[in-house]
Protein backbone atom coordinates (compact mmCIF):
# COMPACT_ATOMS: atom_id res chain seq x y z
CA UNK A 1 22.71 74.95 101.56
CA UNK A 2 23.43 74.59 97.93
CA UNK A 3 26.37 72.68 96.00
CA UNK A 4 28.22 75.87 96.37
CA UNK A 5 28.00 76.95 99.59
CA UNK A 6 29.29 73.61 100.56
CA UNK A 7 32.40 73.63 102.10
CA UNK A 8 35.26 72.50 99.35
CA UNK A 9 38.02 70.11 101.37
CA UNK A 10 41.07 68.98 99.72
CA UNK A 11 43.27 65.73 99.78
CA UNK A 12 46.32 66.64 101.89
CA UNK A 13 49.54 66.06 100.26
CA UNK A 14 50.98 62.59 102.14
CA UNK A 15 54.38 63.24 100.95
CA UNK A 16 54.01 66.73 103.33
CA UNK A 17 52.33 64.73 105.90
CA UNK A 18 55.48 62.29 106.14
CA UNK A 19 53.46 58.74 104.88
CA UNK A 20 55.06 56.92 102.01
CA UNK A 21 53.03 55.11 99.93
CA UNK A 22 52.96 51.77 98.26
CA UNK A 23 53.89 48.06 99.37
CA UNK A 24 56.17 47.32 102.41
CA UNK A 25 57.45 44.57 103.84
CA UNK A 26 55.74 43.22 107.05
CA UNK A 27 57.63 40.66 109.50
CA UNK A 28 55.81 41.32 112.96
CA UNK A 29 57.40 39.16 115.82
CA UNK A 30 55.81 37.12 117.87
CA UNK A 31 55.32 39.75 121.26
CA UNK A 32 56.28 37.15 124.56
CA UNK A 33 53.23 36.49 126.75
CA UNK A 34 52.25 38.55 129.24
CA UNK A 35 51.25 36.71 131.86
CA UNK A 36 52.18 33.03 133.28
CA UNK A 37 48.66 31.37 132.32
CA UNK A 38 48.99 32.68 128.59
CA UNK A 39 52.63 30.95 128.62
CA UNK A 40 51.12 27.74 129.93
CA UNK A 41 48.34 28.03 126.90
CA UNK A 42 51.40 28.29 124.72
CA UNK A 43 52.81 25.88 126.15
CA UNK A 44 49.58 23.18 125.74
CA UNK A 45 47.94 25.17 122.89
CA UNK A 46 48.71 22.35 120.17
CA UNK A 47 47.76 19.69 122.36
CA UNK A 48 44.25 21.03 123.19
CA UNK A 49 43.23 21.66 119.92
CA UNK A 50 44.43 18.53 118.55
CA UNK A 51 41.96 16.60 120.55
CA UNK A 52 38.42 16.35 118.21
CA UNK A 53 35.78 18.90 118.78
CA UNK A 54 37.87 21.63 120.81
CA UNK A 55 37.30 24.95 118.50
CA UNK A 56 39.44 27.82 120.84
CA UNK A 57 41.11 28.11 123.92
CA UNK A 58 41.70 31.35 126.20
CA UNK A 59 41.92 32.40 129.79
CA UNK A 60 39.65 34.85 132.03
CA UNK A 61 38.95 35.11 135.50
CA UNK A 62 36.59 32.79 136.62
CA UNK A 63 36.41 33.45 140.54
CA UNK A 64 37.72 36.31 142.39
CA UNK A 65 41.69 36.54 142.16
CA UNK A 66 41.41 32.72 140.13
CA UNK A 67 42.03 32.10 136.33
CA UNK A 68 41.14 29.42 134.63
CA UNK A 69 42.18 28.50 131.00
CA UNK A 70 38.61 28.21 129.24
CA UNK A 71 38.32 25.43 126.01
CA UNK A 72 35.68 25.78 123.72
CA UNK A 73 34.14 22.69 122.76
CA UNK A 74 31.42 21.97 119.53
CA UNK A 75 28.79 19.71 121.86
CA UNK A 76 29.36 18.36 125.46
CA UNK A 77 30.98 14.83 124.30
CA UNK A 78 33.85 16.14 124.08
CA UNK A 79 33.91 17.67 127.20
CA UNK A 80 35.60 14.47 129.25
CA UNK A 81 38.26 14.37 127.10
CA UNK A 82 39.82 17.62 128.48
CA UNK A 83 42.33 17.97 131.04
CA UNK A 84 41.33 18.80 134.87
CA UNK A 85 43.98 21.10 135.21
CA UNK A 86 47.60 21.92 133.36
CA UNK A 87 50.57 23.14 135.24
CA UNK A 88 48.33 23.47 138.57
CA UNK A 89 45.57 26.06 136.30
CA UNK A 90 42.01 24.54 135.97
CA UNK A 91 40.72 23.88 132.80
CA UNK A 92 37.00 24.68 132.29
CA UNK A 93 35.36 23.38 129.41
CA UNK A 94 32.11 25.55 127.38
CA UNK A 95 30.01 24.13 124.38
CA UNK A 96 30.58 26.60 122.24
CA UNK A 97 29.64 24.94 119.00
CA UNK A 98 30.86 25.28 115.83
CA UNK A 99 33.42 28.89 115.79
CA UNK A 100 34.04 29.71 111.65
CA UNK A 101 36.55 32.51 111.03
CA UNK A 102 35.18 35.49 109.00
């Protein structure tokens, strides 16, 4: 196939298409959490990571029908200073290291 036998596409029209361009403002609110455990990590979020050497904190199943909330710790020191359990959920600690944002 040559250069002009290639099929020619053109740049639809966005004002056709319904898009408007250019800057727009952006306020997104916060969306409520949807389940109990990810209201108790609200909840104790600021307090986990204040402690030195816990990098994240989420949730996942970690026995059949049981969640857990799951910290992330940099090396296994730290690991004793996390709670058992908070609002009757257990709290499993993982050596995650070091976690830098892209």
């Amino acid at each position: 196939m040559t250069n002009a036998e290639q099929p020619q596409f053109q740049i639809p029209n966005q004002t056709e298409l319904g898009l408007e361009m250019g800057p727009r403002d952006y306020s997104p609110t916060p969306s409520p959490p949807d389940s109990q455990i990810e209201s108790i990590i609200q909840r104790h979020e600021a307090n986990l990571l204040a402690i030195p050497g816990v990098v994240m904190i989420s949730h996942r199943i970690v026995e059949p029908k049981k969640e857990a909330i799951i910290v992330g710790v940099i090396n296994a020191t730290v690991l004793n200073r996390l709670p058992n359990q908070l609002e009757g959920v257990p709290v499993r600690g993982e050596v995650t290291g070091q976690i830098d944002a892209l």
